[in-house]
PDB file of N, CA and C in Angstrom:
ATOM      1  N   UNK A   1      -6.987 -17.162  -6.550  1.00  0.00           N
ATOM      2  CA  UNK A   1      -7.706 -16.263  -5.657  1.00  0.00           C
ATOM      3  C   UNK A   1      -6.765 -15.831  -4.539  1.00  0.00           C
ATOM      4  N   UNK A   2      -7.090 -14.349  -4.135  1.00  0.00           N
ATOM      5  CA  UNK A   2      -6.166 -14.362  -3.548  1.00  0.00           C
ATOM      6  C   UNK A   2      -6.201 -13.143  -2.195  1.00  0.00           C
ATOM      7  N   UNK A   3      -6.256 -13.613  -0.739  1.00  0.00           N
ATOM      8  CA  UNK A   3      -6.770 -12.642  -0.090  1.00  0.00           C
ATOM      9  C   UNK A   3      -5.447 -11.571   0.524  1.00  0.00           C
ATOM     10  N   UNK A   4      -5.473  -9.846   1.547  1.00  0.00           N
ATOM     11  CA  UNK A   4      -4.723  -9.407   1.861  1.00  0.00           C
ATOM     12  C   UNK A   4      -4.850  -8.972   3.419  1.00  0.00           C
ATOM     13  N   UNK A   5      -3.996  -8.671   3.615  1.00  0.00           N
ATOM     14  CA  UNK A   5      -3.926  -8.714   5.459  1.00  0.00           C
ATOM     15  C   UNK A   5      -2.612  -7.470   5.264  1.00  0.00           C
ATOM     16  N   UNK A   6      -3.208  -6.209   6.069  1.00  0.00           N
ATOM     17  CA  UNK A   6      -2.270  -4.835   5.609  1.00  0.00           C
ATOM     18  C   UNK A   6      -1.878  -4.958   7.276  1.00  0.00           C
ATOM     19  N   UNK A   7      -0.548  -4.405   7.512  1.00  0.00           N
ATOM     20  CA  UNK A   7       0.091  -4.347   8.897  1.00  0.00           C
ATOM     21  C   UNK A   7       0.967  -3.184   8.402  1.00  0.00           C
ATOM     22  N   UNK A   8       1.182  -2.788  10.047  1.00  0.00           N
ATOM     23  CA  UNK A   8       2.224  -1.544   9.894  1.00  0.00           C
ATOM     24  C   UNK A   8       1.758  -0.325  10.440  1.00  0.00           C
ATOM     25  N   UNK A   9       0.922  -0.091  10.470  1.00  0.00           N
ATOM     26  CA  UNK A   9       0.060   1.504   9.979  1.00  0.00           C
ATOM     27  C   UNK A   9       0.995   1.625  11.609  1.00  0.00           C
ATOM     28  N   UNK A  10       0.389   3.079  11.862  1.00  0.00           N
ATOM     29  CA  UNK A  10       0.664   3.205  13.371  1.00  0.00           C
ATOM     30  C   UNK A  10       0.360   5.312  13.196  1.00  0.00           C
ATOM     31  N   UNK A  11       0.593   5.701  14.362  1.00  0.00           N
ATOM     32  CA  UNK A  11       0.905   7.087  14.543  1.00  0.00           C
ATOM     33  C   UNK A  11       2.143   7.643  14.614  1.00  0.00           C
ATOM     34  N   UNK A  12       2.644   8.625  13.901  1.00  0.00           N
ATOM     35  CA  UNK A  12       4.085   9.062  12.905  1.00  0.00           C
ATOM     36  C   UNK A  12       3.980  10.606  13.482  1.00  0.00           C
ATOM     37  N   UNK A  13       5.199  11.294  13.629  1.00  0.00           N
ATOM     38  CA  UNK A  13       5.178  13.077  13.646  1.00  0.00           C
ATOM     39  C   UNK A  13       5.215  13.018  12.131  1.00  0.00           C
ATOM     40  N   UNK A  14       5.488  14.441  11.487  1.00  0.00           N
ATOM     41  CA  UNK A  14       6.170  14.509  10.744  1.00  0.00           C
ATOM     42  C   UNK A  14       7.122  14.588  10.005  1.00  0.00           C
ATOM     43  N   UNK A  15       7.711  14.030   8.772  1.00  0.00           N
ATOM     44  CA  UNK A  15       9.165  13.705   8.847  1.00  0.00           C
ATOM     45  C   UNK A  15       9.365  12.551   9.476  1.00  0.00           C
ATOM     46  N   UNK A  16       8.517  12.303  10.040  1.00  0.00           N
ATOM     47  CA  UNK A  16       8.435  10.347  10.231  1.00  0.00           C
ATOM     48  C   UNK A  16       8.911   9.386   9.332  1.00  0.00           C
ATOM     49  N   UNK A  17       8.962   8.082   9.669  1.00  0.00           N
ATOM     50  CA  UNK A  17       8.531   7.161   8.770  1.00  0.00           C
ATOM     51  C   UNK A  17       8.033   5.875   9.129  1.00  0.00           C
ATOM     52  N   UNK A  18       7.379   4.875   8.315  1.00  0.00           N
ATOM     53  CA  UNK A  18       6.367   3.825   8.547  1.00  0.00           C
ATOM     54  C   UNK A  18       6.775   2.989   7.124  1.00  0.00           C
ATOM     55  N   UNK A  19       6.998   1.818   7.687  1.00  0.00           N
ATOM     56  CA  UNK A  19       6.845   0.773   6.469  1.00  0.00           C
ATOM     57  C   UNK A  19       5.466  -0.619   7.109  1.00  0.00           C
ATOM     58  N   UNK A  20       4.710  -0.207   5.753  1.00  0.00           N
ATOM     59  CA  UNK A  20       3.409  -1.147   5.767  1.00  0.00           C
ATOM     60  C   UNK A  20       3.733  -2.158   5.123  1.00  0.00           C
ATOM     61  N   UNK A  21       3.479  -3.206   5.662  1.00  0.00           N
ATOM     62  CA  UNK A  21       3.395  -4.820   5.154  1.00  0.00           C
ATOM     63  C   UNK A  21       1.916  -4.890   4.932  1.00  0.00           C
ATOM     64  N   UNK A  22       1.945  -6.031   3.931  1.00  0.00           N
ATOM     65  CA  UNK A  22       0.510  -6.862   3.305  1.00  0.00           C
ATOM     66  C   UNK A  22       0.915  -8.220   3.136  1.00  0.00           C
ATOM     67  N   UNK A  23       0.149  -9.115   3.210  1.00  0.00           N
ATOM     68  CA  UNK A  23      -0.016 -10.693   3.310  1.00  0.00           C
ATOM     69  C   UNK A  23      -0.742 -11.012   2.889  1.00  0.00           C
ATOM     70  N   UNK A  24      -0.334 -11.787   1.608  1.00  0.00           N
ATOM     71  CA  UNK A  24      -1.550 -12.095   0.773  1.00  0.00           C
ATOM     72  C   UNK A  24      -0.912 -13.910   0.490  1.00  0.00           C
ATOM     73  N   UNK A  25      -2.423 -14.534   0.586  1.00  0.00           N
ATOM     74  CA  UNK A  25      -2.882 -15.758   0.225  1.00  0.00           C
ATOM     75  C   UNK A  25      -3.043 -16.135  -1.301  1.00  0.00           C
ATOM     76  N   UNK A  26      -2.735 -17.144  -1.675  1.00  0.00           N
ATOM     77  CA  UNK A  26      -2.551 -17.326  -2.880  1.00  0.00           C
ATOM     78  C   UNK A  26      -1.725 -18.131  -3.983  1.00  0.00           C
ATOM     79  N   UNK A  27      -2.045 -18.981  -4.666  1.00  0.00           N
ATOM     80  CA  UNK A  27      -1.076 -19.763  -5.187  1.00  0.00           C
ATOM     81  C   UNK A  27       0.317 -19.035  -6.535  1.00  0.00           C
ATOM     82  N   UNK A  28      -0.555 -18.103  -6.984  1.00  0.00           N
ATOM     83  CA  UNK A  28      -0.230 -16.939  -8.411  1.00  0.00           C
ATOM     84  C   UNK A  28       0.227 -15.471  -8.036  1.00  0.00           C
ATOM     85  N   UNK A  29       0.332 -15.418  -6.671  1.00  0.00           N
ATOM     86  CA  UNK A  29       0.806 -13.810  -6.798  1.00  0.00           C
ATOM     87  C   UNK A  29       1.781 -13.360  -7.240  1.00  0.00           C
ATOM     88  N   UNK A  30       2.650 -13.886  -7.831  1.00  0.00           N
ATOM     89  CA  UNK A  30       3.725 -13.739  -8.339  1.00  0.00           C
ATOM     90  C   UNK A  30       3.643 -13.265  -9.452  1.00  0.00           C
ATOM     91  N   UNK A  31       2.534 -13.404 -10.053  1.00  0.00           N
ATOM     92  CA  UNK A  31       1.651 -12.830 -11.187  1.00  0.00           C
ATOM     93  C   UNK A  31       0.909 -11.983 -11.627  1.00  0.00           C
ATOM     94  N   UNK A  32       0.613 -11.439 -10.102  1.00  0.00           N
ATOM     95  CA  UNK A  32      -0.134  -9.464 -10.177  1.00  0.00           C
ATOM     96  C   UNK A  32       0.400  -8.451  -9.949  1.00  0.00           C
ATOM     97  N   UNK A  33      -0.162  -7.673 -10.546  1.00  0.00           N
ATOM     98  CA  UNK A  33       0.282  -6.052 -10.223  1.00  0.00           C
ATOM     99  C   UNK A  33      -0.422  -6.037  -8.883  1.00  0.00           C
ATOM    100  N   UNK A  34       0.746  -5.434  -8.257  1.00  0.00           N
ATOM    101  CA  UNK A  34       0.048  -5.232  -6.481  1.00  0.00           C
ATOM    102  C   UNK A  34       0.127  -3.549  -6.552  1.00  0.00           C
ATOM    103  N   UNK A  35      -0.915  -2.953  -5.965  1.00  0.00           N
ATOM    104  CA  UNK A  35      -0.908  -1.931  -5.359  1.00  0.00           C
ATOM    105  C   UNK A  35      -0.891  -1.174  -4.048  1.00  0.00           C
ATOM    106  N   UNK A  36      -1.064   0.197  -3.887  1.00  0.00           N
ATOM    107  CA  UNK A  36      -1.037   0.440  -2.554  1.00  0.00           C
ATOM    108  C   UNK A  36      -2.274   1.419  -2.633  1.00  0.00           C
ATOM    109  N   UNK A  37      -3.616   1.236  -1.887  1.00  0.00           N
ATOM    110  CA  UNK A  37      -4.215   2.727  -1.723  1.00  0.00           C
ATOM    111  C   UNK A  37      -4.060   3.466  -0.712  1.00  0.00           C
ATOM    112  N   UNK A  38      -4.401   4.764  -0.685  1.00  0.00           N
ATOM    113  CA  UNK A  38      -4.929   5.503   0.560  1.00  0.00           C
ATOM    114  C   UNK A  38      -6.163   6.133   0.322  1.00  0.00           C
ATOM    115  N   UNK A  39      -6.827   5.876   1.745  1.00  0.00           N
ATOM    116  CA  UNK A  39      -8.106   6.826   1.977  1.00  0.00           C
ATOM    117  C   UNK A  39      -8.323   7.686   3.093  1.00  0.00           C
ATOM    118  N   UNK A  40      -8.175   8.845   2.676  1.00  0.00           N
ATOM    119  CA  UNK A  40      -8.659   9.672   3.993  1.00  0.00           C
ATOM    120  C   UNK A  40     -10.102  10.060   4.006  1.00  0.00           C
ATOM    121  N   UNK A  41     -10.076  10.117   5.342  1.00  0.00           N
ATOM    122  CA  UNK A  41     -11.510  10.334   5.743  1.00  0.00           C
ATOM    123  C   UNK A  41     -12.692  11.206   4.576  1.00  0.00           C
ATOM    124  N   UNK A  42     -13.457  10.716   4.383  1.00  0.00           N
ATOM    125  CA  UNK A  42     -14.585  11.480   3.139  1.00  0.00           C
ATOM    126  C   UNK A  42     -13.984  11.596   2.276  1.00  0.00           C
ATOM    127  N   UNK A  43     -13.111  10.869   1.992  1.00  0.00           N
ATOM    128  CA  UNK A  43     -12.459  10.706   0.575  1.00  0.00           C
ATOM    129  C   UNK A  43     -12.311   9.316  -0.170  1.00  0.00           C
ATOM    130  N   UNK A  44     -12.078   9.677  -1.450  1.00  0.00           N
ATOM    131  CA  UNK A  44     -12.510   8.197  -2.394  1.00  0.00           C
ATOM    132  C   UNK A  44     -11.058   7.757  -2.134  1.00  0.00           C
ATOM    133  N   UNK A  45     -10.992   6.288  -2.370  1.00  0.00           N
ATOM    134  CA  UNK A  45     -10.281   5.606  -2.251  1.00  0.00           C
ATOM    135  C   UNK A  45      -8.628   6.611  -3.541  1.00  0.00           C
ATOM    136  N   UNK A  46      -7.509   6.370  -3.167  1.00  0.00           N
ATOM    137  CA  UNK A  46      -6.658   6.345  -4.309  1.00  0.00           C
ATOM    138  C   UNK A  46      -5.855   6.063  -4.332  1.00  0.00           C
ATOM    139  N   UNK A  47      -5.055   5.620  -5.663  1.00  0.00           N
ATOM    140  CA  UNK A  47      -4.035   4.316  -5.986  1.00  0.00           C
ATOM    141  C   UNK A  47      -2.885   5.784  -5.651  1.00  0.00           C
ATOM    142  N   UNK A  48      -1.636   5.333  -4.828  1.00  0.00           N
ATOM    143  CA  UNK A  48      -0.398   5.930  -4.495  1.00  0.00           C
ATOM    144  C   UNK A  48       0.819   4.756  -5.256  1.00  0.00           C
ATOM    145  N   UNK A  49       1.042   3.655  -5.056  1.00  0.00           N
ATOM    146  CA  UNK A  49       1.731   3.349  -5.686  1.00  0.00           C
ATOM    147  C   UNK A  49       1.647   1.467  -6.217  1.00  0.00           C
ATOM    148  N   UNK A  50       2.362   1.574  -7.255  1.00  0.00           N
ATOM    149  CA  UNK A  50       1.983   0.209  -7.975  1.00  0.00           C
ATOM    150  C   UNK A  50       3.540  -0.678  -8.457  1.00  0.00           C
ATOM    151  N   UNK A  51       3.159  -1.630  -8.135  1.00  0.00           N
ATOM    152  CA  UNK A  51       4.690  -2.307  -8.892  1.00  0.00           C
ATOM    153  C   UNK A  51       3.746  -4.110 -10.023  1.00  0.00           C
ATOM    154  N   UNK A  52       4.751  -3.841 -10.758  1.00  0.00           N
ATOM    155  CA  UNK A  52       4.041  -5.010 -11.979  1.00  0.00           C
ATOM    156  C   UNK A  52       4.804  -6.462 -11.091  1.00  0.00           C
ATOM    157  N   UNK A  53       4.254  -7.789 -12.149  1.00  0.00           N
ATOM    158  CA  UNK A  53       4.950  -8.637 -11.628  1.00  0.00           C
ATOM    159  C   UNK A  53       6.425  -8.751 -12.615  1.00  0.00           C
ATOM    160  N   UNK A  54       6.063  -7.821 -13.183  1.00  0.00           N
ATOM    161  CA  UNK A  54       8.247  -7.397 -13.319  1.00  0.00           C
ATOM    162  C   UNK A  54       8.789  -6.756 -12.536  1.00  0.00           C
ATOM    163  N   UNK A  55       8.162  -6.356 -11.885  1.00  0.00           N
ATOM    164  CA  UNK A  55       9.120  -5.526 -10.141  1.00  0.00           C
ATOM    165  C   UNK A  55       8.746  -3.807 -11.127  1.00  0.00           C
ATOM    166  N   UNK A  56       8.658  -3.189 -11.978  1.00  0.00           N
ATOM    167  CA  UNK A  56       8.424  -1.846 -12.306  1.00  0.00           C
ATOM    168  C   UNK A  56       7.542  -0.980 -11.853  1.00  0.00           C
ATOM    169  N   UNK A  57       7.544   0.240 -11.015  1.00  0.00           N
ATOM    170  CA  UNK A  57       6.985   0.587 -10.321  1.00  0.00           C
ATOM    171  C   UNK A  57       6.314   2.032 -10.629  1.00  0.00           C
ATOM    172  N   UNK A  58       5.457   2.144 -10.303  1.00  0.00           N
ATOM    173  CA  UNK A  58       4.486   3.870 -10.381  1.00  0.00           C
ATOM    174  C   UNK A  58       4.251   4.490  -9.770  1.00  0.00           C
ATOM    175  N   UNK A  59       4.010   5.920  -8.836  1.00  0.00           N
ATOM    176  CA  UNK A  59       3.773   6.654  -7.938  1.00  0.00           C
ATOM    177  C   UNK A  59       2.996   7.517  -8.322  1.00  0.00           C
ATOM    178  N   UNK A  60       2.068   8.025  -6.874  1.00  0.00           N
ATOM    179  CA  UNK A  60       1.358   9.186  -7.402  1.00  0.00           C
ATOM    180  C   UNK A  60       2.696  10.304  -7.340  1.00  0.00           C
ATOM    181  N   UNK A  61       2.180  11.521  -7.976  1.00  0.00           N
ATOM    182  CA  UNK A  61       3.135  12.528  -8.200  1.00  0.00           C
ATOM    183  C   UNK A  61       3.261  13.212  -6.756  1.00  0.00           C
ATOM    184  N   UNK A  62       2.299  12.855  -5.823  1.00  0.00           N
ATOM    185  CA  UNK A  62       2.178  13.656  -4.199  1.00  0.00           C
ATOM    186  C   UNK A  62       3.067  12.783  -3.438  1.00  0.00           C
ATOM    187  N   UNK A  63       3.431  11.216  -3.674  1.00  0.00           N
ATOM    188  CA  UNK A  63       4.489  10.643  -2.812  1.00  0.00           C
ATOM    189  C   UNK A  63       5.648  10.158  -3.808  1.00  0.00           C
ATOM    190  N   UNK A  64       5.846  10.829  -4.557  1.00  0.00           N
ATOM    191  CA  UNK A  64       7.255  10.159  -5.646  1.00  0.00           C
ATOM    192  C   UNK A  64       8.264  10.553  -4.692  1.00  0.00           C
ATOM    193  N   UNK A  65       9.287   9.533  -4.393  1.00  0.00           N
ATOM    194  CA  UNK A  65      10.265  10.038  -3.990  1.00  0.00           C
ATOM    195  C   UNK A  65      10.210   9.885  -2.560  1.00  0.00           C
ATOM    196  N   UNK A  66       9.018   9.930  -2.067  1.00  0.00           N
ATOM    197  CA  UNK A  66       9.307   9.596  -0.601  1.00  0.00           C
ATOM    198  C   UNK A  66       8.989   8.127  -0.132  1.00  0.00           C
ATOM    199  N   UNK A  67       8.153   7.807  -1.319  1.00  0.00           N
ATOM    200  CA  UNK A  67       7.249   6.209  -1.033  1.00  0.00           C
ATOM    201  C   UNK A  67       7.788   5.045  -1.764  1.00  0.00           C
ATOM    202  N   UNK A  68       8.305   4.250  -1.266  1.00  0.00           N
ATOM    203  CA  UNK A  68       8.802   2.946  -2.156  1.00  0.00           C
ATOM    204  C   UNK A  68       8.126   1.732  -1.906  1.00  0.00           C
ATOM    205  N   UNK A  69       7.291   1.207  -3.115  1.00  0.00           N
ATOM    206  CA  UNK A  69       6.652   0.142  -3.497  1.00  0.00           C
ATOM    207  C   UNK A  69       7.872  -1.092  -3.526  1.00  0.00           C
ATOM    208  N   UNK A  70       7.392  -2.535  -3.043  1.00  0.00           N
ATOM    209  CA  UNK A  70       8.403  -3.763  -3.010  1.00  0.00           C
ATOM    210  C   UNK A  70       7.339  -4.703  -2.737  1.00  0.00           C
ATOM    211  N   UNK A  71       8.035  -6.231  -3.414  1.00  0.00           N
ATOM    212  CA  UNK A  71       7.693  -6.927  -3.340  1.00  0.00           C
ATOM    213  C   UNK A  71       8.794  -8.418  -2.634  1.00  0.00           C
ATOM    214  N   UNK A  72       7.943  -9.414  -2.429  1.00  0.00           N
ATOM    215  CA  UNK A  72       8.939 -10.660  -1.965  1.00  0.00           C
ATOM    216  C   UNK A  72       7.853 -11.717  -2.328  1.00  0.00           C
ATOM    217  N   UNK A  73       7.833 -11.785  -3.431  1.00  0.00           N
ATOM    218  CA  UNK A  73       6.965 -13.134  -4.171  1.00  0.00           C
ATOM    219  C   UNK A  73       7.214 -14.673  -3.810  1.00  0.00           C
ATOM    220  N   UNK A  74       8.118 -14.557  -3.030  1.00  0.00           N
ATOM    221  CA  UNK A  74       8.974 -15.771  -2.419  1.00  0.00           C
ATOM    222  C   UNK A  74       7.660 -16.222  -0.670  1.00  0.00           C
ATOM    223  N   UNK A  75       7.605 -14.806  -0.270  1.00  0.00           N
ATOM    224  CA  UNK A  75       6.979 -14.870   0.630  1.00  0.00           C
ATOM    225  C   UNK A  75       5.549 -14.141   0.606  1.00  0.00           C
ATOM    226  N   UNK A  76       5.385 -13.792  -0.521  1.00  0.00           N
ATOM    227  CA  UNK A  76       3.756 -13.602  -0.446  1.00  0.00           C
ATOM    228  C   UNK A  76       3.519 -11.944  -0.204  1.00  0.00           C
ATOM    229  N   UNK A  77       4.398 -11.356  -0.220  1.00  0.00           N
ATOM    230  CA  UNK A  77       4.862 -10.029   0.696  1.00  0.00           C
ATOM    231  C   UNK A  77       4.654  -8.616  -0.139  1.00  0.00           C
ATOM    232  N   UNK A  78       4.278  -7.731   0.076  1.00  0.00           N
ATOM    233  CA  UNK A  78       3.949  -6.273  -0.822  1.00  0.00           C
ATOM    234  C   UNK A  78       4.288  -5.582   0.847  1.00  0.00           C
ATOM    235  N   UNK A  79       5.110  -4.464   0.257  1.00  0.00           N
ATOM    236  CA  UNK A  79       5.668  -3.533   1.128  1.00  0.00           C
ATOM    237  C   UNK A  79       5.475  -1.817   0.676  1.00  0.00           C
ATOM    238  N   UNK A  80       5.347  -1.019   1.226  1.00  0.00           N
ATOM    239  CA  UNK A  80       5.125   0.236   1.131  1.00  0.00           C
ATOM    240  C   UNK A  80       6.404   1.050   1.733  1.00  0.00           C
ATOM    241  N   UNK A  81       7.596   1.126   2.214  1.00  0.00           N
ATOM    242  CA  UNK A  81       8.314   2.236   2.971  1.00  0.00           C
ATOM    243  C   UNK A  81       7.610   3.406   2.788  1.00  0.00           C
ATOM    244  N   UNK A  82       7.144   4.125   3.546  1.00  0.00           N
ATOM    245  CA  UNK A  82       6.346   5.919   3.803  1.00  0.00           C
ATOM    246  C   UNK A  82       7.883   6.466   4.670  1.00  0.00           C
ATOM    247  N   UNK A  83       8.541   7.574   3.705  1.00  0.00           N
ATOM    248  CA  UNK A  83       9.517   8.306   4.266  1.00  0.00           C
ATOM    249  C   UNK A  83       9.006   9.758   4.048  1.00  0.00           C
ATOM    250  N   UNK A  84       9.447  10.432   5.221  1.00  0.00           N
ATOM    251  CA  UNK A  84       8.725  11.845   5.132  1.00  0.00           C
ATOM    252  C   UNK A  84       7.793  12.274   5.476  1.00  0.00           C
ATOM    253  N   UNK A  85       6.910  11.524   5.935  1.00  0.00           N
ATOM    254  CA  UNK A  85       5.257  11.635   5.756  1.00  0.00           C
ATOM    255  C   UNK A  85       5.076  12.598   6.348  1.00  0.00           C
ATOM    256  N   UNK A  86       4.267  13.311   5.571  1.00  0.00           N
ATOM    257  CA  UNK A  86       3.189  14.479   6.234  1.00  0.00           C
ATOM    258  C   UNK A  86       1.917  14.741   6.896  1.00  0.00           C
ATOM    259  N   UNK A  87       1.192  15.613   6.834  1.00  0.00           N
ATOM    260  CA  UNK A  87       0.004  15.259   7.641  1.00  0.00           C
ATOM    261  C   UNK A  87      -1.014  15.002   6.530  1.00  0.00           C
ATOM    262  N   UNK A  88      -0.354  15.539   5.112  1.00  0.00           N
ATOM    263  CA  UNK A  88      -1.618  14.819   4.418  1.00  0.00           C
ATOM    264  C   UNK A  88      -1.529  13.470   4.090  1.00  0.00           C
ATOM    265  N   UNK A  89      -0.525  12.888   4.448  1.00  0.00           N
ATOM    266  CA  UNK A  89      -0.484  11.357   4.159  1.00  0.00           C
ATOM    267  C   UNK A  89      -1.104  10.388   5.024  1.00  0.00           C
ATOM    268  N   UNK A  90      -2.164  11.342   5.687  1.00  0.00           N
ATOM    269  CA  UNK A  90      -3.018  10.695   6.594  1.00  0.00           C
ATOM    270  C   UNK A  90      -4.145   9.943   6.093  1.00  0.00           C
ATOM    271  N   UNK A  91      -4.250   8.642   6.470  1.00  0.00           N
ATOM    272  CA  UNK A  91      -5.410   7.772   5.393  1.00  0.00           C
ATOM    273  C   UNK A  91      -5.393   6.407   6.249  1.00  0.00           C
ATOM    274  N   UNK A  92      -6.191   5.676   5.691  1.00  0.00           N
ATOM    275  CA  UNK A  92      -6.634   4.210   5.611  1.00  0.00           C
ATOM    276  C   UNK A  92      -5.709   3.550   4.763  1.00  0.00           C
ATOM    277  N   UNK A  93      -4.897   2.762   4.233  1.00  0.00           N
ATOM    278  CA  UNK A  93      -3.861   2.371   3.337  1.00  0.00           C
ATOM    279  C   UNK A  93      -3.986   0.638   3.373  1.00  0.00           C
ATOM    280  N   UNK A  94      -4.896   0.133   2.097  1.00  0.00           N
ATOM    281  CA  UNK A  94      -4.932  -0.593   1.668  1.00  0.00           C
ATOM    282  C   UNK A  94      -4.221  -1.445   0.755  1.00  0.00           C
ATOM    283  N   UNK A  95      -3.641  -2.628   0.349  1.00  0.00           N
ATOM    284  CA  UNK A  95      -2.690  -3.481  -0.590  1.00  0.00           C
ATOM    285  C   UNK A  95      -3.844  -3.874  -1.142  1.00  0.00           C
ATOM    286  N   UNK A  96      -3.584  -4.383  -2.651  1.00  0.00           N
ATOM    287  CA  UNK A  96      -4.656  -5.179  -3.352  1.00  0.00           C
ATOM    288  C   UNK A  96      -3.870  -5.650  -4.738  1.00  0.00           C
ATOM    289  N   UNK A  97      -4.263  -6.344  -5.559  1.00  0.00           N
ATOM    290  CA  UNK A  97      -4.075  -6.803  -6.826  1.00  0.00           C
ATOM    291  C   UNK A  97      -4.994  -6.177  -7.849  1.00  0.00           C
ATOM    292  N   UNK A  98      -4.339  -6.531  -8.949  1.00  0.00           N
ATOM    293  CA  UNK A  98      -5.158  -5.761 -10.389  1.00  0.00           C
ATOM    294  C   UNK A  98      -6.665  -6.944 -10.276  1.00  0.00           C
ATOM    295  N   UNK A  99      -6.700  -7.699  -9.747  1.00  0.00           N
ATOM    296  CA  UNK A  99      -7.527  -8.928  -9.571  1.00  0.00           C
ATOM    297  C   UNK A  99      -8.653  -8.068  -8.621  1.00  0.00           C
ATOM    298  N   UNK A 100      -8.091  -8.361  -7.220  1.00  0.00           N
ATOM    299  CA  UNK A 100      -8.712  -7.275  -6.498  1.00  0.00           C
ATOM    300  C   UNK A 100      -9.576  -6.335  -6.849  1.00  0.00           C
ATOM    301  N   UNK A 101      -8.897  -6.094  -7.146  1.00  0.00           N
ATOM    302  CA  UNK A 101      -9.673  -4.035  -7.888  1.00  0.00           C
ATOM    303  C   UNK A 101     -10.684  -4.513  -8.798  1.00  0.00           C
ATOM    304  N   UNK A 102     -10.175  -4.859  -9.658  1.00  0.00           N
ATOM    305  CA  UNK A 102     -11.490  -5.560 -10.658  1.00  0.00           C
ATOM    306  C   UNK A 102     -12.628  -5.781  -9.783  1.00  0.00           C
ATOM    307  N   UNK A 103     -12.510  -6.680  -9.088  1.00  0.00           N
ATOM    308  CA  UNK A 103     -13.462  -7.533  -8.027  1.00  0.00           C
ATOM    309  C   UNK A 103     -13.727  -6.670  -7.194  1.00  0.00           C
ATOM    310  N   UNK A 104     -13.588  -5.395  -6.818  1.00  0.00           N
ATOM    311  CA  UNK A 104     -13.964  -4.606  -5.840  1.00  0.00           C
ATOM    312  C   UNK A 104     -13.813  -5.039  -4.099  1.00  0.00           C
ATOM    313  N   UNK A 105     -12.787  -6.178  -4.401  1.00  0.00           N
ATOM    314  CA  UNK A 105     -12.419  -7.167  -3.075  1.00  0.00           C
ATOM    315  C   UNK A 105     -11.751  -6.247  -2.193  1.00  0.00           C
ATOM    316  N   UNK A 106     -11.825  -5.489  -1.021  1.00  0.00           N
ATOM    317  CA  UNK A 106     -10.753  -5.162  -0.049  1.00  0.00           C
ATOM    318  C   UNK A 106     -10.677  -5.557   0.937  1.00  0.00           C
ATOM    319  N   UNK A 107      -9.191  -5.557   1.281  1.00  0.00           N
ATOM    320  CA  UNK A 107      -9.107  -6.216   2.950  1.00  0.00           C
ATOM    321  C   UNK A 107      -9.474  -4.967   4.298  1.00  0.00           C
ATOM    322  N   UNK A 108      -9.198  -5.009   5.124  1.00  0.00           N
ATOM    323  CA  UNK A 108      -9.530  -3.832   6.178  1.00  0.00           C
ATOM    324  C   UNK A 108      -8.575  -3.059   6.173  1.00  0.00           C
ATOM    325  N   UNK A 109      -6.978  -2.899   6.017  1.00  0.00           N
ATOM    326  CA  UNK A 109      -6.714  -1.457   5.490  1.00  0.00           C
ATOM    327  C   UNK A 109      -5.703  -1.010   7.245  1.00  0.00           C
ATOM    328  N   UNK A 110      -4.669  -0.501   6.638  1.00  0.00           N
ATOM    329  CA  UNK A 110      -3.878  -0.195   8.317  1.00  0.00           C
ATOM    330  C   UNK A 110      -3.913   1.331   8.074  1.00  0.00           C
ATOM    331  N   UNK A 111      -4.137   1.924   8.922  1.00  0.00           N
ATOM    332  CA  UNK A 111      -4.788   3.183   9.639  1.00  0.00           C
ATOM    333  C   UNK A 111      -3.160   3.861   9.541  1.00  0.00           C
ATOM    334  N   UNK A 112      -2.862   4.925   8.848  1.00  0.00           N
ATOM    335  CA  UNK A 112      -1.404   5.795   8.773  1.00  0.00           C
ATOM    336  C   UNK A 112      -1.834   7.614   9.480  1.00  0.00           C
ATOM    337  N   UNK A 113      -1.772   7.605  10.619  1.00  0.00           N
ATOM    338  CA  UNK A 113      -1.973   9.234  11.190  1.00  0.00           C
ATOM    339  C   UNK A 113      -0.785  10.034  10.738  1.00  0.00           C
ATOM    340  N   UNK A 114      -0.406  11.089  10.475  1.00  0.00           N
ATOM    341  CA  UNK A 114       0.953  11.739  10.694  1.00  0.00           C
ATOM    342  C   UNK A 114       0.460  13.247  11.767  1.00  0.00           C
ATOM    343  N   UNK A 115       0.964  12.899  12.049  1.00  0.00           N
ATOM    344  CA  UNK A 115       0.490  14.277  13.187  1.00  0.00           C
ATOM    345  C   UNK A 115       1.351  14.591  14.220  1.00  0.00           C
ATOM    346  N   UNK A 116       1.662  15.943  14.630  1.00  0.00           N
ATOM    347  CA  UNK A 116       2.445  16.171  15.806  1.00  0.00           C
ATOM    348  C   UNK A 116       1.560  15.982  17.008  1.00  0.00           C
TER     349      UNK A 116
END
């Protein structure tokens, strides 16, 4: 079982950048696919990027290239780097596991503005 604690978020111009940390509890994480969501306001939750517990990673096609998914299984650790960000990369930005998601489990989520 395994809980998450998202840090980082903050207020960005554009062309900014922000790297989000997550902290997750757990004896096996070394063993999930961790993800990253974002939610903006009146909008459904959505998966931006994913890494397996082989380190292989996925992006949505709106942050390829600017967003890098990481892990530190040593320390419990899922990382996001946000380079570039725009103003639509404005959201709620949640970490979770393929476990997670199943379970509809979320933690509270660090708040990413981009705005001049």
């Amino acid at each position: 079982q395994v809980q998450f604690v998202e840090s980082g978020g903050g207020l960005v111009q554009p062309g900014g950048s922000l790297r989000l940390s997550c902290a997750a509890s757990g004896s096996i994480y070394g063993t999930y696919t961790m993800d990253w969501y974002g939610q903006a306001p009146g909008k459904q939750r959505e998966l931006v990027a994913r890494i397996s517990s082989g380190g292989s990673t996925n992006y949505a096609d709106s942050v390829k290239g600017r967003f890098t998914i990481s892990r530190d299984n040593a320390k419990k650790m899922t990382y996001l780097q946000m380079n570039s960000l725009k103003p639509e990369d404005t959201a709620v930005y949640y970490c979770n596991s393929n476990m997670g998601v199943a379970r509809d489990s979320w933690g509270q989520g660090t708040q990413v503005t981009v705005s001049s």
